[in-house]
N, C-alpha and C. Protein backbone atom coordinates (compact mmCIF):
# COMPACT_ATOMS: atom_id res chain seq x y z
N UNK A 1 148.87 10.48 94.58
CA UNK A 1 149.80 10.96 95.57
C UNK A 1 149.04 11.76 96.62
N UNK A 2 149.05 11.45 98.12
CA UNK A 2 148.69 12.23 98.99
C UNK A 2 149.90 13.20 99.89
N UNK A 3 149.59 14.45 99.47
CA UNK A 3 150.83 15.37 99.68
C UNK A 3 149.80 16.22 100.78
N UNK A 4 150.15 16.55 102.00
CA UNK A 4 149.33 17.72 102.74
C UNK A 4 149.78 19.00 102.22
N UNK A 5 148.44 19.84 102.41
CA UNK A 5 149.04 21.51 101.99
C UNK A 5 150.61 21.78 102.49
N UNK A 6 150.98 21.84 103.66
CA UNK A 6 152.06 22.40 104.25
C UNK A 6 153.26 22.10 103.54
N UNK A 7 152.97 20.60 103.20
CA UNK A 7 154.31 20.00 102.60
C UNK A 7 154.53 20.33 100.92
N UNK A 8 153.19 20.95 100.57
CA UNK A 8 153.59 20.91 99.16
C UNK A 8 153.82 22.96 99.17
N UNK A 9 153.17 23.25 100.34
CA UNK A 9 154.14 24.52 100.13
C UNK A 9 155.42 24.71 100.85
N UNK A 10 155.89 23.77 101.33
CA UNK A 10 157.38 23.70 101.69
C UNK A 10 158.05 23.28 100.33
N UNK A 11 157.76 22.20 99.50
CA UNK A 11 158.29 21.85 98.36
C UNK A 11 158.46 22.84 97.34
N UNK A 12 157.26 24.17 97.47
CA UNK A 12 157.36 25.23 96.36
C UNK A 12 157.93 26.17 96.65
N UNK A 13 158.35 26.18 97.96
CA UNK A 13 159.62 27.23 98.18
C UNK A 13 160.82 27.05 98.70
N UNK A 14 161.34 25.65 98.06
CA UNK A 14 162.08 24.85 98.35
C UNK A 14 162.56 25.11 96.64
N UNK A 15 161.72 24.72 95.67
CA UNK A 15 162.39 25.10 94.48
C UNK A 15 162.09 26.02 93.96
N UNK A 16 161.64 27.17 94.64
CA UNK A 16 161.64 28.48 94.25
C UNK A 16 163.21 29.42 94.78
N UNK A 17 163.46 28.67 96.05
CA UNK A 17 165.01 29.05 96.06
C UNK A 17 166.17 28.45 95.78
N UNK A 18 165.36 27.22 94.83
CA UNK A 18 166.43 26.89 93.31
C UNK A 18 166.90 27.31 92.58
N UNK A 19 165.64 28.52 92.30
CA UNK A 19 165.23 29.25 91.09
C UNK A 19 166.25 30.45 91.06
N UNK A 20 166.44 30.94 92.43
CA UNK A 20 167.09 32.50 92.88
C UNK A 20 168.59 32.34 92.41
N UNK A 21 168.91 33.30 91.45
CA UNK A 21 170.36 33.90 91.37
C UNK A 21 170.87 33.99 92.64
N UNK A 22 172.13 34.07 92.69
CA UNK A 22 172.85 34.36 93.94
C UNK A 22 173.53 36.02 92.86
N UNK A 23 173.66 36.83 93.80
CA UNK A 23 173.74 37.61 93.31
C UNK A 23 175.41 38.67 94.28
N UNK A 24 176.34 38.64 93.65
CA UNK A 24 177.83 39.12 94.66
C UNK A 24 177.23 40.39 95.19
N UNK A 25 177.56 40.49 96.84
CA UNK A 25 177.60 41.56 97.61
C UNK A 25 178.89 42.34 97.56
N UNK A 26 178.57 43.80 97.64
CA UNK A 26 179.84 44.57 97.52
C UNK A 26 179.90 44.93 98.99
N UNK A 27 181.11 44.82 98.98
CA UNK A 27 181.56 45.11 100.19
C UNK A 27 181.44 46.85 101.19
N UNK A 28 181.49 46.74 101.93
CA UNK A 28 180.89 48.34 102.79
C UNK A 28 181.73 49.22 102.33
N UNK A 29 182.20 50.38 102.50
CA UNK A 29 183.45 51.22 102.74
C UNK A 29 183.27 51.92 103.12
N UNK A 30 183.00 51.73 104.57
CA UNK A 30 182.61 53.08 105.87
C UNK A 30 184.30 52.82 106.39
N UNK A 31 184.39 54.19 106.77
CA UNK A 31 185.70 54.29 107.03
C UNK A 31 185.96 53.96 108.51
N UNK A 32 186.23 53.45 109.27
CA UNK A 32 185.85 53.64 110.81
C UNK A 32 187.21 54.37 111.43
N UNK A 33 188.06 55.36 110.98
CA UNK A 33 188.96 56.70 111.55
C UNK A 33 189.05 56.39 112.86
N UNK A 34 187.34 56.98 112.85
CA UNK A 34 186.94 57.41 114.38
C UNK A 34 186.67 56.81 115.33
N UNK A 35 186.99 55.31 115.33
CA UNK A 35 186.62 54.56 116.55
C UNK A 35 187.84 54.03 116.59
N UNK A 36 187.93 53.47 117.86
CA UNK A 36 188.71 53.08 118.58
C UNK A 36 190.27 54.12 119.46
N UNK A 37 191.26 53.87 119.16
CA UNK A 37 191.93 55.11 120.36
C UNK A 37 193.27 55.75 118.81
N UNK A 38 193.82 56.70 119.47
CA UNK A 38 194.83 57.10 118.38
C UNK A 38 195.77 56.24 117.91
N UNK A 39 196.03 55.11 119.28
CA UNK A 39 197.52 54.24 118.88
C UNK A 39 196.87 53.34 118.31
N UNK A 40 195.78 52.83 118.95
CA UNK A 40 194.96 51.67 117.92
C UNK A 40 194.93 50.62 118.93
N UNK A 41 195.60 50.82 120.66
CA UNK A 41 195.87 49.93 120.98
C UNK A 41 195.21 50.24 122.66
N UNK A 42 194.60 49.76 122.95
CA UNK A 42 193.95 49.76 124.74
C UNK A 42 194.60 50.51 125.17
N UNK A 43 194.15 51.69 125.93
CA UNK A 43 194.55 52.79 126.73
C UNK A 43 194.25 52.75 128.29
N UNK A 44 194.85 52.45 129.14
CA UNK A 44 194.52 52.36 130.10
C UNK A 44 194.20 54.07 130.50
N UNK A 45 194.99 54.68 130.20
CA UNK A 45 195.23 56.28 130.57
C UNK A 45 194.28 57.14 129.30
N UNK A 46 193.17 57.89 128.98
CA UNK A 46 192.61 58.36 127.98
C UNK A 46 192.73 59.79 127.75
N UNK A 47 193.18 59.94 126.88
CA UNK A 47 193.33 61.80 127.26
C UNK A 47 191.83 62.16 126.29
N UNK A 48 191.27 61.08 125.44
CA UNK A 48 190.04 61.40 125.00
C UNK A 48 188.91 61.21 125.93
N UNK A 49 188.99 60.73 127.02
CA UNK A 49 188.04 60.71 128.08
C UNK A 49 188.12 61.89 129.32
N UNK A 50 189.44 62.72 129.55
CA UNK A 50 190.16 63.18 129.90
C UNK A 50 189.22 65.23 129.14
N UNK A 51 189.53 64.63 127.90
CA UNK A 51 188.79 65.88 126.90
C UNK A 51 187.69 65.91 127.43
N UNK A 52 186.73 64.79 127.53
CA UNK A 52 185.23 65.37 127.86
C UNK A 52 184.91 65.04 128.90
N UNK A 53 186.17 65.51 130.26
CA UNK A 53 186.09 65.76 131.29
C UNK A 53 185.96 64.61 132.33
N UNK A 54 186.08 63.47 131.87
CA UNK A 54 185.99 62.57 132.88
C UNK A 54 186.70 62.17 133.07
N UNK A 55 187.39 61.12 133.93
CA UNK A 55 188.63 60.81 134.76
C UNK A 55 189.23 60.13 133.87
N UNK A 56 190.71 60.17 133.16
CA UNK A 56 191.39 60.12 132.62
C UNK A 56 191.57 58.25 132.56
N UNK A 57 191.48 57.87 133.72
CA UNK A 57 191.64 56.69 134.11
C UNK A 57 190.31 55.71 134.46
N UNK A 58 189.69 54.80 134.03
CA UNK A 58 188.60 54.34 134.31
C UNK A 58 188.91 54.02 135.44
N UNK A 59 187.17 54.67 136.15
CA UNK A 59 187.04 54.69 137.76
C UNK A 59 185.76 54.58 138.19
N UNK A 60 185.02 54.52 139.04
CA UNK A 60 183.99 54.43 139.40
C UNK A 60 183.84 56.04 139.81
N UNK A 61 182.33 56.30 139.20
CA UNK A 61 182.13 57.22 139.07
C UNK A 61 180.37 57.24 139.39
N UNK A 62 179.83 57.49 140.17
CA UNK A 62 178.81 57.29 141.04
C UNK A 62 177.15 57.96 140.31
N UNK A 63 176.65 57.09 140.21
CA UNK A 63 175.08 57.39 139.08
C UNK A 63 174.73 58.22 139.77
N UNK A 64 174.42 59.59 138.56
CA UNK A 64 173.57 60.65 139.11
C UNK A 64 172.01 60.48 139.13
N UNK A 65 171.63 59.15 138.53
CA UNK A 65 170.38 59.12 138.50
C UNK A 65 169.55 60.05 137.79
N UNK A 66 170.55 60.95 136.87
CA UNK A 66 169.84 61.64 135.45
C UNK A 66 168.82 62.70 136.26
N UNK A 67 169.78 63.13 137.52
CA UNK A 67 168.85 64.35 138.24
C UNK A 67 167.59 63.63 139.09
N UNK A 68 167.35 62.80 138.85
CA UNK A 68 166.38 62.24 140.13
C UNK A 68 166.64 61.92 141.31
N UNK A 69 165.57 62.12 142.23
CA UNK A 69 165.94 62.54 143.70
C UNK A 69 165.08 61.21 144.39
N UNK A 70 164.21 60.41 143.44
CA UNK A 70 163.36 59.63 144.35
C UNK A 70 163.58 58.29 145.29
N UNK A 71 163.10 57.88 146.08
CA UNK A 71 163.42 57.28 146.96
C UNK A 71 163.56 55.60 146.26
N UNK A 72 163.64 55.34 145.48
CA UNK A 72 163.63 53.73 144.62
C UNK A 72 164.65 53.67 143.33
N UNK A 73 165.71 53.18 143.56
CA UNK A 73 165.69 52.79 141.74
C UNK A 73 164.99 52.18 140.78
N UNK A 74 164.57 52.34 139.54
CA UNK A 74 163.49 52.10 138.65
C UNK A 74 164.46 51.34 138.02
N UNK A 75 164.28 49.44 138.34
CA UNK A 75 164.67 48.69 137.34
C UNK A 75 163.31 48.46 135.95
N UNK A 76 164.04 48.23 134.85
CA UNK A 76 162.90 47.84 134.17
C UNK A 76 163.75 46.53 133.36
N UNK A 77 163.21 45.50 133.91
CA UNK A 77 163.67 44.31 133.28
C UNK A 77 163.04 43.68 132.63
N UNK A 78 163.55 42.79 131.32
CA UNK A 78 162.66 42.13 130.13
C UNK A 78 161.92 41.28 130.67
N UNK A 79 160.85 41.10 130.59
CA UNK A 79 160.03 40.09 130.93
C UNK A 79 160.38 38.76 130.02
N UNK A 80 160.29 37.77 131.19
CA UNK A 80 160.64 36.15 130.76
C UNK A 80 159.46 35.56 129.67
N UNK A 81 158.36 36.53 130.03
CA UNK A 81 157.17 35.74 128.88
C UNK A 81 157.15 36.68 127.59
N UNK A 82 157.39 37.54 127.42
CA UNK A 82 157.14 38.49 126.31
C UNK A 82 158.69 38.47 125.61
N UNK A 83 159.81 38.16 125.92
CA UNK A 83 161.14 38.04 125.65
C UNK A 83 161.99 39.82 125.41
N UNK A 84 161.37 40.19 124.91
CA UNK A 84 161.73 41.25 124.53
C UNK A 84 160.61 42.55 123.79
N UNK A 85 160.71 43.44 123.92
CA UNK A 85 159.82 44.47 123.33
C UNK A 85 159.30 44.01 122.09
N UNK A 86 159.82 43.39 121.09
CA UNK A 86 159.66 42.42 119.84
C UNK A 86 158.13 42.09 120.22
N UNK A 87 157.43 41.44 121.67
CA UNK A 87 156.74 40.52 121.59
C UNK A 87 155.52 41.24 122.33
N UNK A 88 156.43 42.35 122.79
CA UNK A 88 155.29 42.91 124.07
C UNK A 88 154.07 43.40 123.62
N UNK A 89 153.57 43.64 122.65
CA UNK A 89 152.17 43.78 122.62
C UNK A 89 151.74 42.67 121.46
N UNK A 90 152.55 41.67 121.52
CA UNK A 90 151.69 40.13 121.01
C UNK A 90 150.61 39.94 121.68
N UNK A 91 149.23 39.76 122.28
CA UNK A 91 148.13 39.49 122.74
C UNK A 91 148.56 38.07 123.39
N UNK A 92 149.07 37.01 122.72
CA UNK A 92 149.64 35.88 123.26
C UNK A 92 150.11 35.93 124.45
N UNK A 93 151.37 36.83 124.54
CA UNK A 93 152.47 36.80 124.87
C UNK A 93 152.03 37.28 126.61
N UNK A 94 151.42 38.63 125.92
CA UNK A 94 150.80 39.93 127.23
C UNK A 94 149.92 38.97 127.89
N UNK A 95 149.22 38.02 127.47
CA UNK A 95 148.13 37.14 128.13
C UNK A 95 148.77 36.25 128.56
N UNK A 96 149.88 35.53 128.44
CA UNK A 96 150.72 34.46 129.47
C UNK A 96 151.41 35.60 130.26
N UNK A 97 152.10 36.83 130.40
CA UNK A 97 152.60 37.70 131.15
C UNK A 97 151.85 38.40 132.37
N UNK A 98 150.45 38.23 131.70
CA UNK A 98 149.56 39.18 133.05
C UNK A 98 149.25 40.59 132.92
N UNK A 99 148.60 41.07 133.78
CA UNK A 99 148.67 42.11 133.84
C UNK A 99 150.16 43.08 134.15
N UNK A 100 150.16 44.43 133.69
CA UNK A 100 152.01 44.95 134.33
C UNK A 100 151.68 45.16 135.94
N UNK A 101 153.08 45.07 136.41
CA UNK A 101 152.80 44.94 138.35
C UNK A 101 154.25 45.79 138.17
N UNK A 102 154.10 46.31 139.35
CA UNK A 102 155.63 46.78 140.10
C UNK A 102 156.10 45.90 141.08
N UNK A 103 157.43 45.65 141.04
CA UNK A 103 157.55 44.50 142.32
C UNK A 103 158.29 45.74 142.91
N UNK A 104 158.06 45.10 144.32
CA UNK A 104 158.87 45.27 145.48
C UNK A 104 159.45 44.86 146.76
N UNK A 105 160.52 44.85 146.80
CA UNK A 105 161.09 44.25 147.92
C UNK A 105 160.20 43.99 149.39
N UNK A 106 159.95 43.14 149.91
CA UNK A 106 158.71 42.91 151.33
C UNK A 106 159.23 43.79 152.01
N UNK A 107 160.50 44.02 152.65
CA UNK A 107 160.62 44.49 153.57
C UNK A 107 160.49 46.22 153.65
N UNK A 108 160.49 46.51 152.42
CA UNK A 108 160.42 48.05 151.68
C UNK A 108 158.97 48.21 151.78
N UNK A 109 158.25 46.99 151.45
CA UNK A 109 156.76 47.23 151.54
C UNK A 109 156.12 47.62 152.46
N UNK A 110 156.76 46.66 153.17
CA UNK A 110 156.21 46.61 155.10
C UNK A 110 156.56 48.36 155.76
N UNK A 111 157.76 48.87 155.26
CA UNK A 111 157.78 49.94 155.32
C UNK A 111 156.83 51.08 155.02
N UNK A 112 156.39 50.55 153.96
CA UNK A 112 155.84 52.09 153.40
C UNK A 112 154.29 51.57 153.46
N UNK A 113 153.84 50.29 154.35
CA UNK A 113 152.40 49.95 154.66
C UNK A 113 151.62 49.54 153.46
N UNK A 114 152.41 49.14 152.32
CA UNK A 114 152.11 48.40 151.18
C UNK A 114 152.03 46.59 151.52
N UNK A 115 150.73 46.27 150.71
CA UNK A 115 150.23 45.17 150.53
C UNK A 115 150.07 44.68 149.30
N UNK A 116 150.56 43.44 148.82
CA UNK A 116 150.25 43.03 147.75
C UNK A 116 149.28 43.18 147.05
N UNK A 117 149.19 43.70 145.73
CA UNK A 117 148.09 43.35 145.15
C UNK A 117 147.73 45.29 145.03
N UNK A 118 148.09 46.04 145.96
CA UNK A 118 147.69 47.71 145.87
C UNK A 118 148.02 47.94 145.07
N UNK A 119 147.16 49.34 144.96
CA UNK A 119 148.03 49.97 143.33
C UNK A 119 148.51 50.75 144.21
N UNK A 120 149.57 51.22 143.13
CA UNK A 120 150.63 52.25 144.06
C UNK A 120 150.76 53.30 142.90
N UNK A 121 151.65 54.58 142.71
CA UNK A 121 151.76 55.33 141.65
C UNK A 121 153.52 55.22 141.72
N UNK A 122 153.94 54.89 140.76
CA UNK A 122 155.56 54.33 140.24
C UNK A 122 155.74 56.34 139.51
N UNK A 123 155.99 57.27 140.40
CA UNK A 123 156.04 58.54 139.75
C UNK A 123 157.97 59.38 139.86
N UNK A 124 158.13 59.97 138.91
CA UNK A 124 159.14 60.99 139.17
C UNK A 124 158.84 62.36 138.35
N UNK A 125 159.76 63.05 137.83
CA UNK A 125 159.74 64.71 137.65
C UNK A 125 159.03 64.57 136.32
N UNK A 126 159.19 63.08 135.63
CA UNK A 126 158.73 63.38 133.87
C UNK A 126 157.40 62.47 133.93
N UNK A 127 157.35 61.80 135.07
CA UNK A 127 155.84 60.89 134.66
C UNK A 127 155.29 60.18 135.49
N UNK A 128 153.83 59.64 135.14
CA UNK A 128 153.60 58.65 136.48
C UNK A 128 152.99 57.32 136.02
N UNK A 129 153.21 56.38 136.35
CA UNK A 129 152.36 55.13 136.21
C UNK A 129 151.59 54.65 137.52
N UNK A 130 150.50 54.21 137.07
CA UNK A 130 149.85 53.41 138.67
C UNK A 130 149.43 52.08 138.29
N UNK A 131 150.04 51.25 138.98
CA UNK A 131 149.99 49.71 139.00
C UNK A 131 149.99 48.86 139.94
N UNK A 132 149.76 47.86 140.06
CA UNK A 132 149.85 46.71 141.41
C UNK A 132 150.77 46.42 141.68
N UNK A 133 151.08 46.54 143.02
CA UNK A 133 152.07 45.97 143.94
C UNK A 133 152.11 44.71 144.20
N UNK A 134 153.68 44.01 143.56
CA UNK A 134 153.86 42.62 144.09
C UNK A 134 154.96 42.19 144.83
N UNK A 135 154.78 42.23 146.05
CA UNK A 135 155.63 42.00 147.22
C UNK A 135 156.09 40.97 147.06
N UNK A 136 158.20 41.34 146.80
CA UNK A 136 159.00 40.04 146.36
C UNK A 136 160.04 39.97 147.65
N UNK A 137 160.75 38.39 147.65
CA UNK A 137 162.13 39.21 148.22
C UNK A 137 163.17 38.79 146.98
N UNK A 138 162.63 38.80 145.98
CA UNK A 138 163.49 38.99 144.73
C UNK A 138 163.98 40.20 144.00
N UNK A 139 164.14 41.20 144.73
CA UNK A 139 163.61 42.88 144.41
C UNK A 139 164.91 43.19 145.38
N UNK A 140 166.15 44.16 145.44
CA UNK A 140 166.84 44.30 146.26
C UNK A 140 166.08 45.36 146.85
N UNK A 141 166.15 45.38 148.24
CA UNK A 141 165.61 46.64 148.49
C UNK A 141 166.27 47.88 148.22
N UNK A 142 165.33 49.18 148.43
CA UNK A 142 166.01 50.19 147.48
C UNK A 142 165.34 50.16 146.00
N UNK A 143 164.69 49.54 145.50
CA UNK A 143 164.84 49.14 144.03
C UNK A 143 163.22 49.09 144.12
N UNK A 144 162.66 48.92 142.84
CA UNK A 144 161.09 48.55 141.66
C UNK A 144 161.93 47.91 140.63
N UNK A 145 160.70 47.14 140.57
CA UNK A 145 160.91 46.50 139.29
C UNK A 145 159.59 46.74 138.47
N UNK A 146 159.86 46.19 137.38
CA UNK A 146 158.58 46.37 136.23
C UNK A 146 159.09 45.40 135.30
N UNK A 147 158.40 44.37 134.48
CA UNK A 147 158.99 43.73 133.91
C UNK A 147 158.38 44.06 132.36
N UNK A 148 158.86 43.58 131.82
CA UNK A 148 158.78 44.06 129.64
C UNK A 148 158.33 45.39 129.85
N UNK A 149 157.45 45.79 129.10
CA UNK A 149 157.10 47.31 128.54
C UNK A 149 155.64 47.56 128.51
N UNK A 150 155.21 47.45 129.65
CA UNK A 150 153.47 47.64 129.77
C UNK A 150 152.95 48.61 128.56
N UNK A 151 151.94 48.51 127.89
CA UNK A 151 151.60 48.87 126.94
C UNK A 151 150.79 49.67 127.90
N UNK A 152 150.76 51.06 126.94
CA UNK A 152 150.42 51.84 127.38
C UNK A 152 148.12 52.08 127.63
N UNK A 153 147.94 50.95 126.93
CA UNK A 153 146.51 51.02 127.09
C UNK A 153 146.33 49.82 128.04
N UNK A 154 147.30 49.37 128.87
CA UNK A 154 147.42 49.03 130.39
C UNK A 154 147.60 49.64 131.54
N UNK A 155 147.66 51.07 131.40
CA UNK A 155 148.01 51.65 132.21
C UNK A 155 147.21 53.00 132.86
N UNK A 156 146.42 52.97 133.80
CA UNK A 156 145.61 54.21 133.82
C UNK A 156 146.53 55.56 133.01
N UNK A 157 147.37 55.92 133.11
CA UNK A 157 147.80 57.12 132.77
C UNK A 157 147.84 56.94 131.08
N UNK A 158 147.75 56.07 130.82
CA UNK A 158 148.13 55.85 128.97
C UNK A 158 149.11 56.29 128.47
N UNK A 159 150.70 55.73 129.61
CA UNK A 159 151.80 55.91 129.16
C UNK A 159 152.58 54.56 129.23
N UNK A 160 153.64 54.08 128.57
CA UNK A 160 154.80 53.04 129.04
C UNK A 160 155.23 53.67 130.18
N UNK A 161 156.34 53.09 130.05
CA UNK A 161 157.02 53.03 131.15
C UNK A 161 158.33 53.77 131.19
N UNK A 162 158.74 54.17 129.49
CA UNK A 162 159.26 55.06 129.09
C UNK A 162 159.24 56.29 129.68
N UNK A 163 157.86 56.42 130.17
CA UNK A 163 157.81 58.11 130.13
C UNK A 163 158.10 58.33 131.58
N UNK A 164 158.87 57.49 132.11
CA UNK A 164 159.60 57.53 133.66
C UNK A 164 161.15 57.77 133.17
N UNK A 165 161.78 57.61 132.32
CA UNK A 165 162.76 57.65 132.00
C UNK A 165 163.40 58.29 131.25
N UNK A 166 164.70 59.47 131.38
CA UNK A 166 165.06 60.29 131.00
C UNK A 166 166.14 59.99 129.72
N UNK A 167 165.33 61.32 128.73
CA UNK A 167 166.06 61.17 127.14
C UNK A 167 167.66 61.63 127.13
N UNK A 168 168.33 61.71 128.75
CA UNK A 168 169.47 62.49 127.82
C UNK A 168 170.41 61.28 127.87
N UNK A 169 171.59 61.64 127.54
CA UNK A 169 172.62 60.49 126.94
C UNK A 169 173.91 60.70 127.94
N UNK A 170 174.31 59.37 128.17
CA UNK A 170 175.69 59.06 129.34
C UNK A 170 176.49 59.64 128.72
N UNK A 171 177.50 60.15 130.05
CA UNK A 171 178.20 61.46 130.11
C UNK A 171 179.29 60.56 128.96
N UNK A 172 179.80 59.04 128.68
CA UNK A 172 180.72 59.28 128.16
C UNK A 172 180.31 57.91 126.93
N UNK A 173 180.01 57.78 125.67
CA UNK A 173 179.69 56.81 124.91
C UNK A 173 178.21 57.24 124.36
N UNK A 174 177.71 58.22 124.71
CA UNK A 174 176.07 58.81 123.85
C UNK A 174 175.47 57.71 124.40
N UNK A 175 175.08 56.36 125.38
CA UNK A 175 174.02 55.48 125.48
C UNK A 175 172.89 56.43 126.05
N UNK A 176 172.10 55.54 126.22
CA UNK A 176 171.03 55.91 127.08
C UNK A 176 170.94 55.47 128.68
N UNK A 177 170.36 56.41 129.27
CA UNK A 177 170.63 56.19 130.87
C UNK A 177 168.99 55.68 131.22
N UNK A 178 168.91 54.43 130.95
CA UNK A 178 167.49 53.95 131.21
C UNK A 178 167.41 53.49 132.31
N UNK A 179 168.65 52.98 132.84
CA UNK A 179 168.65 52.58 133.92
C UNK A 179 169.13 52.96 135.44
N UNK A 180 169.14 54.70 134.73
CA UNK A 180 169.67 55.56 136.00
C UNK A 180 168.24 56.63 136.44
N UNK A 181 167.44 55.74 136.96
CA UNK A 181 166.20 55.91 136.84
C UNK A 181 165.52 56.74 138.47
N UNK A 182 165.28 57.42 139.20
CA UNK A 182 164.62 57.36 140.21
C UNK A 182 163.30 57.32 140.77
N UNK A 183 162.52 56.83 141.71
CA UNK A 183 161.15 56.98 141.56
C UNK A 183 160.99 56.75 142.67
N UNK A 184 159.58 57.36 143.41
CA UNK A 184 158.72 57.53 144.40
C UNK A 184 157.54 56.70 143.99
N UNK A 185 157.12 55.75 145.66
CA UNK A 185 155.83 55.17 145.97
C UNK A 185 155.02 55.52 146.38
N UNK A 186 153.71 56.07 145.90
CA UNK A 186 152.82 56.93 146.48
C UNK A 186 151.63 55.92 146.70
N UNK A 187 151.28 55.62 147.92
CA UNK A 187 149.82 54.19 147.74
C UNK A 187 148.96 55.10 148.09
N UNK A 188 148.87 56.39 147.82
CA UNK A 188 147.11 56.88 147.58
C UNK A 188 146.46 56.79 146.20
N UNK A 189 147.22 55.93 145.41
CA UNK A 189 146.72 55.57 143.99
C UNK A 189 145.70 55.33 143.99
């Protein structure tokens, strides 16, 4: 019989999970009280949103940008080659992705006498990164981008990208405000 390795260790753990008991799961018993509203039923009107001071009625309510004053919003979007933080310091992955770049809108560039390819410093009140400028018009202006999670031994400063972004938590649901980000372009990098 000619069997290749692969196939005869597919076959041995093929009837090795012959072998496995199935074994009954018990069921959870977390109580969940505390979620959802008192009636149990969609509130257009919240007097629990109302309690911790915010408009009773969902409304638009305008990003403080977590106290930042800088002239860019700091998108940080998943990169298409690394998929997700999961992958971002795969060597694979980071090597079909490139080096990390900041994009920016051309016409924002042309503004601030940025050229493709510069390093620029991506800085606010908690941190700074310095990276290459890649002049998009895929970038709204107003806006940076950065794509996955530059590892931090990519980065002259030997930080992510994290350390641009503030730890405290949205005024109403505890998330994180990663994306209420502000930042300044400095090209004396």
């Amino acid at each position: 019989m000619n069997s290749c390795p692969r196939r005869v260790r597919a076959e041995r753990r093929r009837d090795r999970a012959r072998e496995l008991r199935v074994l009954p799961v018990k069921p959870h018993s977390i109580d969940h009280a505390d979620w959802g509203t008192p009636s149990g039923k969609i509130e257009l009107v919240s007097e629990a949103a109302r309690a911790k001071g915010q408009p009773a009625m969902a409304t638009y309510v305008e990003d403080d940008a977590a106290g930042d004053r800088g002239a860019f919003w700091l998108i940080g979007a998943p990169s298409i080659n690394t998929h997700n933080s999961t992958f971002s310091h795969s060597e694979r992955h980071v090597k079909k992705d490139g080096p990390p770049r900041c994009y920016m809108n051309l016409d924002d560039a042309r503004e601030h006498g940025l050229d493709d390819g510069q390093l620029v410093k991506v800085s606010n009140t908690r941190g700074s990164l310095t990276l290459p400028v890649r002049v998009t018009s895929d970038v709204p202006r107003g806006c940076v981008r950065v794509d996955g999670l530059p590892r931090a031994k990519d980065v002259r400063e030997g930080v992510g990208l994290n350390a641009l972004t503030s730890s405290a938590l949205s005024d109403l649901g505890d998330g994180n405000v990663m994306y209420s980000a502000r930042v300044d372009i400095d090209a004396s990098a």
